[in-house]
C-alpha atoms as a PDB file:
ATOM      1  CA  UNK A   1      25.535 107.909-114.764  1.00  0.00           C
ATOM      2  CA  UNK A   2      28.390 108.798-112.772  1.00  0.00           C
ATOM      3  CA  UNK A   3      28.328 109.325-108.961  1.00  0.00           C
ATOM      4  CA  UNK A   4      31.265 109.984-105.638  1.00  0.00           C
ATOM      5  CA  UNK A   5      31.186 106.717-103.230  1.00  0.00           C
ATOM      6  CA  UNK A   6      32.483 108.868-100.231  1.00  0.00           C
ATOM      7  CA  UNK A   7      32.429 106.769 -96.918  1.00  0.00           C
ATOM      8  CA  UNK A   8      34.217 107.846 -93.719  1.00  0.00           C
ATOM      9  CA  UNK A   9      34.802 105.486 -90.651  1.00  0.00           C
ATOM     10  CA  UNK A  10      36.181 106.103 -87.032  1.00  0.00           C
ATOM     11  CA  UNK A  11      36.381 104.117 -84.211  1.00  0.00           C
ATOM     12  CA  UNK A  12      37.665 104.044 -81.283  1.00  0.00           C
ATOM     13  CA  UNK A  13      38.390 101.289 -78.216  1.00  0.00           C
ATOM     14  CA  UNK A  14      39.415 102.442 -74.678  1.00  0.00           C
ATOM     15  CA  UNK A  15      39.475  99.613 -71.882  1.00  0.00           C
ATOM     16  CA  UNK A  16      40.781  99.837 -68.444  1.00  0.00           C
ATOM     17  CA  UNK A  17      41.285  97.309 -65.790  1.00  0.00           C
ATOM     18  CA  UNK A  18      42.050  97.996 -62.057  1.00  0.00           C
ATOM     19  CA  UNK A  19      43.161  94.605 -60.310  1.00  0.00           C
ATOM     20  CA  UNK A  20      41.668  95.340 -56.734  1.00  0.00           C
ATOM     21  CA  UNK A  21      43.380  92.501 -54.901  1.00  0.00           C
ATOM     22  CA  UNK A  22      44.496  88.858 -56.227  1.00  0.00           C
ATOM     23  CA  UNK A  23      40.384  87.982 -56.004  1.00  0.00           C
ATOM     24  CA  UNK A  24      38.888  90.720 -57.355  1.00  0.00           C
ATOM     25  CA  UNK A  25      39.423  92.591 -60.289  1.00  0.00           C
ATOM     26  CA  UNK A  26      37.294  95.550 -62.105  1.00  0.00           C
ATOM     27  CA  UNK A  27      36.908  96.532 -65.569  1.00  0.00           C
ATOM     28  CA  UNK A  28      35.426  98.909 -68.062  1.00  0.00           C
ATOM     29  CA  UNK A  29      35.025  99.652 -71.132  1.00  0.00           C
ATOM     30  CA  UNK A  30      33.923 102.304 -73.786  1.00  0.00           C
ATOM     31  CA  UNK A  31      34.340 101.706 -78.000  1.00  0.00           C
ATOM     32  CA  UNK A  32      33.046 105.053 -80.169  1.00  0.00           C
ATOM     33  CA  UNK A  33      32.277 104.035 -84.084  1.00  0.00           C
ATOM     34  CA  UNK A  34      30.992 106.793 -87.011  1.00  0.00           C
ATOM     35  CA  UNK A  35      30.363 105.778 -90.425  1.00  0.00           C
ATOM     36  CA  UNK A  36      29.703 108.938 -92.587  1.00  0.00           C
ATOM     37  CA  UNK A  37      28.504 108.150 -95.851  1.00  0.00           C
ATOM     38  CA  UNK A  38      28.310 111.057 -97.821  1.00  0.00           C
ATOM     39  CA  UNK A  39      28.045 109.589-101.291  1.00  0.00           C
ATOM     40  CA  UNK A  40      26.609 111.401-103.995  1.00  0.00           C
ATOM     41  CA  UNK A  41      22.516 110.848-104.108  1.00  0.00           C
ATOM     42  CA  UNK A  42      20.182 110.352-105.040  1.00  0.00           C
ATOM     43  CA  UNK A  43      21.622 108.178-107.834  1.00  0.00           C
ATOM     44  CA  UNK A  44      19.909 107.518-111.035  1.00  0.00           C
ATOM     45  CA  UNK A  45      18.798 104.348-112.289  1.00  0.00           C
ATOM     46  CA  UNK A  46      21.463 102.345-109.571  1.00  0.00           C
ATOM     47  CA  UNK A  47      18.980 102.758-106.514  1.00  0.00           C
ATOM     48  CA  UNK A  48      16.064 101.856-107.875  1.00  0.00           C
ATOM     49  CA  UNK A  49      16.088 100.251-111.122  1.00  0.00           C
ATOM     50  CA  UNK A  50      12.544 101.102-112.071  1.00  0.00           C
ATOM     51  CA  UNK A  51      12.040 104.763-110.904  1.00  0.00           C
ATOM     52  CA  UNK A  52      14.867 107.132-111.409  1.00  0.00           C
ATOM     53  CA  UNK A  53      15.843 109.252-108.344  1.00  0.00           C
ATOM     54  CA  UNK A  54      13.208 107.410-106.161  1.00  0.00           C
ATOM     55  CA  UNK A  55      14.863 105.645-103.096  1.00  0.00           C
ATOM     56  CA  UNK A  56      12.909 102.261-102.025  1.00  0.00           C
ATOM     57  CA  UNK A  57      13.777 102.150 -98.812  1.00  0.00           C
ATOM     58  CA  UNK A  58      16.072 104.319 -96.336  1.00  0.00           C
ATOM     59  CA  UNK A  59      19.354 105.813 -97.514  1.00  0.00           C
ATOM     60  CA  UNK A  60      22.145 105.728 -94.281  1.00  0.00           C
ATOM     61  CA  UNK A  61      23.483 109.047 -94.655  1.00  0.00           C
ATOM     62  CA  UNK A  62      25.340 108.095 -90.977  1.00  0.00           C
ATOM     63  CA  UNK A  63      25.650 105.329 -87.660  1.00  0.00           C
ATOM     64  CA  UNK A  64      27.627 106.403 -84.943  1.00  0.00           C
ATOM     65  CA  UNK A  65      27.458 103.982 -82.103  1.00  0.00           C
ATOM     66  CA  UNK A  66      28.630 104.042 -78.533  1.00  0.00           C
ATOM     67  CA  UNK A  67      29.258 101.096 -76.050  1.00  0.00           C
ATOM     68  CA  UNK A  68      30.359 101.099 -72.775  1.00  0.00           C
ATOM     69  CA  UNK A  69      30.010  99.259 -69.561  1.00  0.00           C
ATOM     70  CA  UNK A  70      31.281  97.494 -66.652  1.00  0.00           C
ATOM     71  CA  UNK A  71      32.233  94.975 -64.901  1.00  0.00           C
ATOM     72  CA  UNK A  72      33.399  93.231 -61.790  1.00  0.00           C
ATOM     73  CA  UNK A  73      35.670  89.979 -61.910  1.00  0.00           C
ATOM     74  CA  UNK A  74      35.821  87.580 -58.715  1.00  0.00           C
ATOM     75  CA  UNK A  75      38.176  84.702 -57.913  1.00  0.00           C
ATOM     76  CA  UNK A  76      36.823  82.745 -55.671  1.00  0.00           C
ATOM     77  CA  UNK A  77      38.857  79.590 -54.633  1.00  0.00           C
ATOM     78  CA  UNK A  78      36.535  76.892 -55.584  1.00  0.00           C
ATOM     79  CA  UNK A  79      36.755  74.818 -58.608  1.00  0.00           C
ATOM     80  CA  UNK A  80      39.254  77.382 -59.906  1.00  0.00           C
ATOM     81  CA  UNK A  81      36.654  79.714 -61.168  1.00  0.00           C
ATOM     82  CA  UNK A  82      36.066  83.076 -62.269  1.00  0.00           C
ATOM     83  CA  UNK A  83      32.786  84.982 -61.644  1.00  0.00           C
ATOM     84  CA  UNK A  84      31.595  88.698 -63.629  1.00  0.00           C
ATOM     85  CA  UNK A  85      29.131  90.420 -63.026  1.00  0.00           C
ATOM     86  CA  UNK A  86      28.726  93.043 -66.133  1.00  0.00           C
ATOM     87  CA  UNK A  87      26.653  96.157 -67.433  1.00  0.00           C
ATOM     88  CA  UNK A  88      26.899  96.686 -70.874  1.00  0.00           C
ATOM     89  CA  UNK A  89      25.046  99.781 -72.650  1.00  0.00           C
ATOM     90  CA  UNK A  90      24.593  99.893 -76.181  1.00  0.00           C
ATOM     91  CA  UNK A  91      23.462 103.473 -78.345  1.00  0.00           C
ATOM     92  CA  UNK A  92      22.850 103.940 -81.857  1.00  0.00           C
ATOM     93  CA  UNK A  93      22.017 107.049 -83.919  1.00  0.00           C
ATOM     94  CA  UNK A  94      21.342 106.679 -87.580  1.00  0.00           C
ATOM     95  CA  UNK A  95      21.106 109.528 -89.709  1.00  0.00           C
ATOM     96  CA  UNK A  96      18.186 108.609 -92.475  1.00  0.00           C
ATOM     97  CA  UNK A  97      16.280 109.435 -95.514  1.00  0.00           C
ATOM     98  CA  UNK A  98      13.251 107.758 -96.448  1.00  0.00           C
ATOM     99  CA  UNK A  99      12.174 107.347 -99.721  1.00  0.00           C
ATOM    100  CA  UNK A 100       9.235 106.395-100.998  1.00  0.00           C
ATOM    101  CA  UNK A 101       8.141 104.640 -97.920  1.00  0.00           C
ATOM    102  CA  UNK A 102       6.765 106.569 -94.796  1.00  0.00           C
ATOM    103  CA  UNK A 103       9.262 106.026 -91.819  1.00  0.00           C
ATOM    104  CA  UNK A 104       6.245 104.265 -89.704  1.00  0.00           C
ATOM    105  CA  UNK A 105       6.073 101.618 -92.646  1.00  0.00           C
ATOM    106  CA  UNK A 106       9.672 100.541 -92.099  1.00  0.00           C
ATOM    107  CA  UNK A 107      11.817  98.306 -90.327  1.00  0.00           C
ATOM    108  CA  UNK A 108      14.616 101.127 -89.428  1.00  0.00           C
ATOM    109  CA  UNK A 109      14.060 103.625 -86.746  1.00  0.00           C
ATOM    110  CA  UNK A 110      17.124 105.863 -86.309  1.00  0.00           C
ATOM    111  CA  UNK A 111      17.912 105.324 -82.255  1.00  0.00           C
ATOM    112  CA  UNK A 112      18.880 102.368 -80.421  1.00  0.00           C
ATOM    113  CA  UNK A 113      19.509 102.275 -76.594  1.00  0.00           C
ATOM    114  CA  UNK A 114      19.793  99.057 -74.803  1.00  0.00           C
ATOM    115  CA  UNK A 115      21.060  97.967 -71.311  1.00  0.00           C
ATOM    116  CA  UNK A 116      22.420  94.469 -70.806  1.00  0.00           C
ATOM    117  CA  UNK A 117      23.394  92.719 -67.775  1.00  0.00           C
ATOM    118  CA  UNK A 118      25.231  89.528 -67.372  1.00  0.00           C
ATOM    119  CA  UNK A 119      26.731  87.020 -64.872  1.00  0.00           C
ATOM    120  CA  UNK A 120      29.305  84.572 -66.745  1.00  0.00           C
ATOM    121  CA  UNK A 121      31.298  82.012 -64.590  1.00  0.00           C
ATOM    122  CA  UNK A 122      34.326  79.782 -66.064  1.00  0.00           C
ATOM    123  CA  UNK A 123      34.853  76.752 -63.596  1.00  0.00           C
ATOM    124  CA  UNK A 124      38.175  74.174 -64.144  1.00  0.00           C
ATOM    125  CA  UNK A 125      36.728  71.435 -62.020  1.00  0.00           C
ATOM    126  CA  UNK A 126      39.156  68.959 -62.982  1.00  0.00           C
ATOM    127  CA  UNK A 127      42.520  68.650 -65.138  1.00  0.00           C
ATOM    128  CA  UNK A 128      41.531  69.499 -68.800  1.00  0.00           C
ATOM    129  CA  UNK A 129      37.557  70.233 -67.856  1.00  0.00           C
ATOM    130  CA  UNK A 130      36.117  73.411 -68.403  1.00  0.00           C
ATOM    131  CA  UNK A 131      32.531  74.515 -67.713  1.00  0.00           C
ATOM    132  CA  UNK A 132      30.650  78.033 -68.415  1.00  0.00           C
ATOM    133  CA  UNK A 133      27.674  79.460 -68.050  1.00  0.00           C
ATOM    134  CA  UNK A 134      26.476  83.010 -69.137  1.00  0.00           C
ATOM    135  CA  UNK A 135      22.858  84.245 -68.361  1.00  0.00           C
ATOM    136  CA  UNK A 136      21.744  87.683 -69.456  1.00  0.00           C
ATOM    137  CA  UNK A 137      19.076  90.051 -70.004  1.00  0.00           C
ATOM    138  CA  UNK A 138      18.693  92.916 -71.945  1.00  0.00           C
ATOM    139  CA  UNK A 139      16.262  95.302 -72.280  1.00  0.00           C
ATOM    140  CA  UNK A 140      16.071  98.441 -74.694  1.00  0.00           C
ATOM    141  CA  UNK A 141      14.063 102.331 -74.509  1.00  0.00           C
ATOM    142  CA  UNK A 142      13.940 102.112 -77.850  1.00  0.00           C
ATOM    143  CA  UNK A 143      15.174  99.882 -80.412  1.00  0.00           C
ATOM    144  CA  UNK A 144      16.194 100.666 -84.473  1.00  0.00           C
ATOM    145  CA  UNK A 145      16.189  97.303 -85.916  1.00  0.00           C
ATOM    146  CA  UNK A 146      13.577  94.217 -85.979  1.00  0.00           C
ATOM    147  CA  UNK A 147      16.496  92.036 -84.825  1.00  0.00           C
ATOM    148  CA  UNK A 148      17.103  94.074 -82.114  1.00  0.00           C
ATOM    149  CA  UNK A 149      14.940  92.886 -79.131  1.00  0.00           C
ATOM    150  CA  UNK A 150      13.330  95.199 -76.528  1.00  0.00           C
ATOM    151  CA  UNK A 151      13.365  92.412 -74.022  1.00  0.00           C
ATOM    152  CA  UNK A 152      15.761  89.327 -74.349  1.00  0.00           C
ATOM    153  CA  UNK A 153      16.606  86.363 -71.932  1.00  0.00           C
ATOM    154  CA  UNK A 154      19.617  84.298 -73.092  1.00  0.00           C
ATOM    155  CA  UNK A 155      21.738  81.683 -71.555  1.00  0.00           C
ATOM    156  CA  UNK A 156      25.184  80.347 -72.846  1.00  0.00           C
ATOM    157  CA  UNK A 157      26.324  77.100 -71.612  1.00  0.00           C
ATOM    158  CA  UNK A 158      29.468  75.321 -72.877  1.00  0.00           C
ATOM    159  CA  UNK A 159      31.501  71.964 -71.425  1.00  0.00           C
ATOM    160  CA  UNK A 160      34.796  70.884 -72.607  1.00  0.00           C
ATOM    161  CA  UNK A 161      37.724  68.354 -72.115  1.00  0.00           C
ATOM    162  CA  UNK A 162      41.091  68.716 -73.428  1.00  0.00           C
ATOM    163  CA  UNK A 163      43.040  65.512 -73.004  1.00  0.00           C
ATOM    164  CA  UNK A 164      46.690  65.052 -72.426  1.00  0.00           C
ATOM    165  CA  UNK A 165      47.158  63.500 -75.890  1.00  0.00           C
ATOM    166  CA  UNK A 166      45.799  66.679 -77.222  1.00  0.00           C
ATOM    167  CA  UNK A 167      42.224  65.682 -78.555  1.00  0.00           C
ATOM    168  CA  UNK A 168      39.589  68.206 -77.539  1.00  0.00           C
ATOM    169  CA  UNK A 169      35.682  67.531 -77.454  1.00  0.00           C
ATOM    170  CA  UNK A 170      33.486  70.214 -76.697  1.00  0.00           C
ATOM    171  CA  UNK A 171      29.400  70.942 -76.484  1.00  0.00           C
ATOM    172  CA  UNK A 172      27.862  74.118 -76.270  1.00  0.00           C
ATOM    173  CA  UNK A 173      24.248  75.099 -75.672  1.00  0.00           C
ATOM    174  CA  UNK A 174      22.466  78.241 -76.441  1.00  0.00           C
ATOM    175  CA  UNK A 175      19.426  79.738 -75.470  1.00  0.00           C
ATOM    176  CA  UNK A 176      17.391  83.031 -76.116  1.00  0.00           C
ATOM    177  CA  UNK A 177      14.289  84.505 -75.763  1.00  0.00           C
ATOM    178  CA  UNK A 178      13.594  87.938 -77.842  1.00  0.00           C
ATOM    179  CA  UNK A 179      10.926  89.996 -77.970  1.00  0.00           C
ATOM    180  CA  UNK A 180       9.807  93.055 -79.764  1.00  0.00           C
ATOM    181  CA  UNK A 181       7.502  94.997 -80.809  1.00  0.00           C
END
């Protein structure tokens, strides 16, 4: 069988940053993504290989996806370090068709919304130190994806030392805590 693999992306990234005074800075942020796929279906014999015409799981006819969010950057003069506080919002539509599985049965729902907020600090303690630490938490009204947590705790950590001669060691740690339901 023949079929039309039509797929149509656009995206989109607008950020703007407004440097309040040498200590404080503010920033924000909006990216805008649609993938259309409008590809000929249902497809014989390439979808499912045992049941012509019968779709096994769900068919992504479309995602669009917006992100935006905010922050606020601070410079204090100690350890000559960096503090943010963000807000980050995350929204997915996806545009499905189920098959021969009932939409309760599956992992995909077709909306995502999520709200994160972070603090991240960079510290340069010392001549060729660097320390930072990122704790977040996210939480989401609905969520469209198993791997996508309703609740979520995690903490970055990272230490590093670049030395005049120009070796570099590094450690980082990472933590997170997801749930769902």
């Amino acid at each position: 069988d023949t079929w039309d693999g039509k797929i149509t992306s656009d995206s989109g990234f607008l950020n703007a940053n407004w440097i309040v005074s040498p200590a404080l800075g503010v920033e924000g942020f909006i990216k805008y993504h649609q993938r259309d796929n409008d590809s000929t279906f249902p497809v014989a014999n390439v979808i499912s290989p045992t049941v012509t015409n019968q779709l096994v799981g769900p068919y992504i006819k479309a995602i669009e996806s917006i992100d935006y969010g905010l922050a606020a950057n601070w410079r204090p003069n100690i350890m000559n370090s960096t503090l943010t506080l963000g807000w980050h919002r995350m929204d997915r539509n996806r545009d499905l068709i189920f098959g021969s599985i009932a939409p309760g049965q599956t992992l995909y729902r077709e909306e995502t919304l999520s709200d994160e907020l972070y603090l991240k600090w960079i510290a340069r303690p010392a001549l060729g130190w660097t320390v930072r630490l990122t704790p977040s938490y996210t939480w989401a009204d609905s969520t469209g994806l198993v791997t996508e947590p309703e609740e979520a705790l995690k903490v970055k950590a990272l230490v590093s030392y670049a030395a005049p001669e120009g070796w570099l060691v590094s450690s980082f740690y990472d933590y997170k805590h997801k749930q769902n339901s």
